[in-house]
N, C-alpha and C. Protein backbone atom coordinates (compact mmCIF):
# COMPACT_ATOMS: atom_id res chain seq x y z
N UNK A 1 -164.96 19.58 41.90
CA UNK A 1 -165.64 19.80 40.65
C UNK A 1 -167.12 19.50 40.84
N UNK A 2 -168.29 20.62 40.30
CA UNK A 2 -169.49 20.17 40.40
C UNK A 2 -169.55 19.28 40.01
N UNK A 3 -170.82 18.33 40.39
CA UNK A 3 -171.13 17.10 39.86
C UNK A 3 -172.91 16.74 40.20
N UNK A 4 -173.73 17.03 39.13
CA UNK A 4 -175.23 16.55 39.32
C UNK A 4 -175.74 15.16 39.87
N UNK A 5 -175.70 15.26 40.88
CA UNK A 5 -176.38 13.97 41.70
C UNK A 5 -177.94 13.18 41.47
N UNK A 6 -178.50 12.17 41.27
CA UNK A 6 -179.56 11.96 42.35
C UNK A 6 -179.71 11.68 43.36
N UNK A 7 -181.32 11.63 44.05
CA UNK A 7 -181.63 11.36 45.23
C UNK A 7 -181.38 10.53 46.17
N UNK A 8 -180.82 9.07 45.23
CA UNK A 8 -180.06 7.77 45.94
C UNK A 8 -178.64 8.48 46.57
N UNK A 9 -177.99 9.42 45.31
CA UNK A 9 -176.83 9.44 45.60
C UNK A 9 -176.41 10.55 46.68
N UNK A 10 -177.34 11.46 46.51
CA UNK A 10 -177.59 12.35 47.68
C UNK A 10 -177.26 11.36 49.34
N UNK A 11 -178.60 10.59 48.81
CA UNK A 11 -178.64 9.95 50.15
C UNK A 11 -177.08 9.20 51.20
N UNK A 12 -176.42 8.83 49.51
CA UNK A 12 -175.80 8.21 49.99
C UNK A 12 -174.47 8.78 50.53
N UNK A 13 -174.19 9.85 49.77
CA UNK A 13 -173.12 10.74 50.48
C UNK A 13 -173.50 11.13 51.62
N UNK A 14 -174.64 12.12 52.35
CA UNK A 14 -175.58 11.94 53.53
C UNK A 14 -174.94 11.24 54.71
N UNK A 15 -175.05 9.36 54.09
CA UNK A 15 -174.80 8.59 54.78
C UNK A 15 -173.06 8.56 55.52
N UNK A 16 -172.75 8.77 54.16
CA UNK A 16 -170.84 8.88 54.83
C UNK A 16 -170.35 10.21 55.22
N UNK A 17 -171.31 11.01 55.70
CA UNK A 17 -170.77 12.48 56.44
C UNK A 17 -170.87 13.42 55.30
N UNK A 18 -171.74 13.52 54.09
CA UNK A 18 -171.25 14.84 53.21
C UNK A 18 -171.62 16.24 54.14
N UNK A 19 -172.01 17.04 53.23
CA UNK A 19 -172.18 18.57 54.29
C UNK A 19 -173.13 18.63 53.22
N UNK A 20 -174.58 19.58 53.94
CA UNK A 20 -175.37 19.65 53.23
C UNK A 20 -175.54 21.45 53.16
N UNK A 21 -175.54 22.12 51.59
CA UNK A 21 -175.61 23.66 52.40
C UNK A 21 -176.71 23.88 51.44
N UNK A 22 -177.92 24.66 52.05
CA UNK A 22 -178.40 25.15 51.51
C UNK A 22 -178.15 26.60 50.77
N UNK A 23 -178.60 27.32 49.55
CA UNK A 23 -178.29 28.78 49.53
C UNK A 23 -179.52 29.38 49.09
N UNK A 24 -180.61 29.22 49.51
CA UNK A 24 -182.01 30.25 49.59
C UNK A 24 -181.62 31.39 50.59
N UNK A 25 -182.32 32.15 50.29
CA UNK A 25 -181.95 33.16 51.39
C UNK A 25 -182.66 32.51 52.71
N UNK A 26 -182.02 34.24 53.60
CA UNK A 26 -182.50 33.06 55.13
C UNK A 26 -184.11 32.75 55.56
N UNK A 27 -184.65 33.60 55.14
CA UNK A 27 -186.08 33.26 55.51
C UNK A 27 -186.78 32.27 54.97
N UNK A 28 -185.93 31.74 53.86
CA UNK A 28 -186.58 30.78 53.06
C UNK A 28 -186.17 29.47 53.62
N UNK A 29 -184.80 29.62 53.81
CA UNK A 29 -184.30 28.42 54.72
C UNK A 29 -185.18 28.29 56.18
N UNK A 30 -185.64 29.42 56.25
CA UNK A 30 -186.34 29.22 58.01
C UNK A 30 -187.52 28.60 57.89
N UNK A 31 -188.00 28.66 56.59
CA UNK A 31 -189.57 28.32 56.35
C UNK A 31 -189.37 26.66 56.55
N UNK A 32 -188.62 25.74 55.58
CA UNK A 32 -188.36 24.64 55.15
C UNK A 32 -186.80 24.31 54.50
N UNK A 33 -186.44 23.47 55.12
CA UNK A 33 -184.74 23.05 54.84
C UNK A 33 -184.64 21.48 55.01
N UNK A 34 -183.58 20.95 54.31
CA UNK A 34 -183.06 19.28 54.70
C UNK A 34 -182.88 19.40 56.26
N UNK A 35 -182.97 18.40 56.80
CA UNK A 35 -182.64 18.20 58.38
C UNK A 35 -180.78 18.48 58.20
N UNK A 36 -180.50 18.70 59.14
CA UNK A 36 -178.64 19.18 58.89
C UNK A 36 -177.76 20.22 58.37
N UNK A 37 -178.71 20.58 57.21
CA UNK A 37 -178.84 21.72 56.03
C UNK A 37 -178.10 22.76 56.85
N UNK A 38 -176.69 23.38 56.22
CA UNK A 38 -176.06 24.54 56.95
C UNK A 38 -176.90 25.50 55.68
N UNK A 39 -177.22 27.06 56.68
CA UNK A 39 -177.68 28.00 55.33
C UNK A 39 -176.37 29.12 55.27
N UNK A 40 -176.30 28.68 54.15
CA UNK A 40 -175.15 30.30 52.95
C UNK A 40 -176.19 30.80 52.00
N UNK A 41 -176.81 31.26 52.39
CA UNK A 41 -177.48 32.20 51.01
C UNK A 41 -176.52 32.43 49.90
N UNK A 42 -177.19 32.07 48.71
CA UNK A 42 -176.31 32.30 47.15
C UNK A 42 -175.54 33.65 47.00
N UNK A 43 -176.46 34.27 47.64
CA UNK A 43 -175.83 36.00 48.03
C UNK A 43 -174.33 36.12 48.56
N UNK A 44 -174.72 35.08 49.68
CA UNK A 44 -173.39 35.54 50.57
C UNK A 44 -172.54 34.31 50.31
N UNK A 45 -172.36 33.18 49.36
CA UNK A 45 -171.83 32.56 48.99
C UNK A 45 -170.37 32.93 48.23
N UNK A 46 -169.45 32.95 48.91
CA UNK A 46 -167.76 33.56 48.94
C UNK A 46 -166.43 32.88 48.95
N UNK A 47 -165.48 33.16 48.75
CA UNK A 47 -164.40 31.90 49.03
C UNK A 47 -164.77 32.27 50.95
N UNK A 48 -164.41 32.92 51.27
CA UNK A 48 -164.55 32.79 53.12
C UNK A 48 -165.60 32.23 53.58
N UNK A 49 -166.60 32.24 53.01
CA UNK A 49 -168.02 31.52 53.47
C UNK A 49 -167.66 29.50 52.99
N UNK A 50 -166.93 28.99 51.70
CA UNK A 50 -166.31 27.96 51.40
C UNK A 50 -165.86 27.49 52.09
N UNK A 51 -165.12 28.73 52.78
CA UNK A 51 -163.68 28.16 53.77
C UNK A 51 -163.94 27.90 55.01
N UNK A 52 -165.37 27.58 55.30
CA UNK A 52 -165.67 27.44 56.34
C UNK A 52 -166.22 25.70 56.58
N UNK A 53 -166.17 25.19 55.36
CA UNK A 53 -166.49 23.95 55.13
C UNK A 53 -165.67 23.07 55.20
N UNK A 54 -165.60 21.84 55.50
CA UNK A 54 -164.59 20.99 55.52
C UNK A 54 -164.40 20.31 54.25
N UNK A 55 -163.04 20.68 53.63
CA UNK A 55 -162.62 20.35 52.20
C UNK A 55 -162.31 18.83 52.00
N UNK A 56 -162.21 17.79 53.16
CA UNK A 56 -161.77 16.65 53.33
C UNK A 56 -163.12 15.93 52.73
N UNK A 57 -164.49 16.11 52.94
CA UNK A 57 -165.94 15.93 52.80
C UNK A 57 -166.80 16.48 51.67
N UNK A 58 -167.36 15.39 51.37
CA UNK A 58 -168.46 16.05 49.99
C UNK A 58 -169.07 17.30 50.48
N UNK A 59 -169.64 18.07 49.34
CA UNK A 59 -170.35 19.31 50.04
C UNK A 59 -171.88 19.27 48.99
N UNK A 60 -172.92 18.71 49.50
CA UNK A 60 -173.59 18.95 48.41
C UNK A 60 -174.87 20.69 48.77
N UNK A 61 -174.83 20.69 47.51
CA UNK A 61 -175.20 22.45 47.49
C UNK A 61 -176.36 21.91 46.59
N UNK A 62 -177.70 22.44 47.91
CA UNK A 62 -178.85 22.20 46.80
C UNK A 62 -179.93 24.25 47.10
N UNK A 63 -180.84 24.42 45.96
CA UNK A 63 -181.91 25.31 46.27
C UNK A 63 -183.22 24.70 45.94
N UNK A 64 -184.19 24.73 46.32
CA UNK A 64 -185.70 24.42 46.36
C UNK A 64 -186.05 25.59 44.64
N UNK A 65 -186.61 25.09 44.01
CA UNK A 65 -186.74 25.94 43.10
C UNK A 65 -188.30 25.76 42.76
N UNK A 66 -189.34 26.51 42.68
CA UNK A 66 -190.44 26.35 42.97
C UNK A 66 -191.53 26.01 41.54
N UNK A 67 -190.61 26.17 40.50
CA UNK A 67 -190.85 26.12 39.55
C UNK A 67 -191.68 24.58 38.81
């Protein structure tokens, strides 16, 4: 179930192995990303692209929004 984090808590999942995915597209991910950061573009974001994640582990899903 989604769940809105902060930055502590970010960190702290981080700390115990979460998965970090970005979904900017790819050039955007190439520009600037979290260190670890797997990229799924929102585009190509799918159950098969999911299923590639380990379901045992947090997954936190962030985008840079420039706004």
């Amino acid at each position: 179930m989604p769940k809105e984090i902060d930055r502590i808590g970010v960190q702290r999942l981080i700390e115990r192995g979460a998965q970090v995915v970005d979904v900017l597209p790819a050039n955007e991910y190439a520009e600037q990303h979290l260190p670890g950061a797997t990229s799924i573009p929102l585009k190509r974001l799918n159950v098969d692209m999911a299923a590639q994640l380990d379901h045992e582990m947090p997954v936190i899903v962030y985008c840079w929004d420039y706004q």
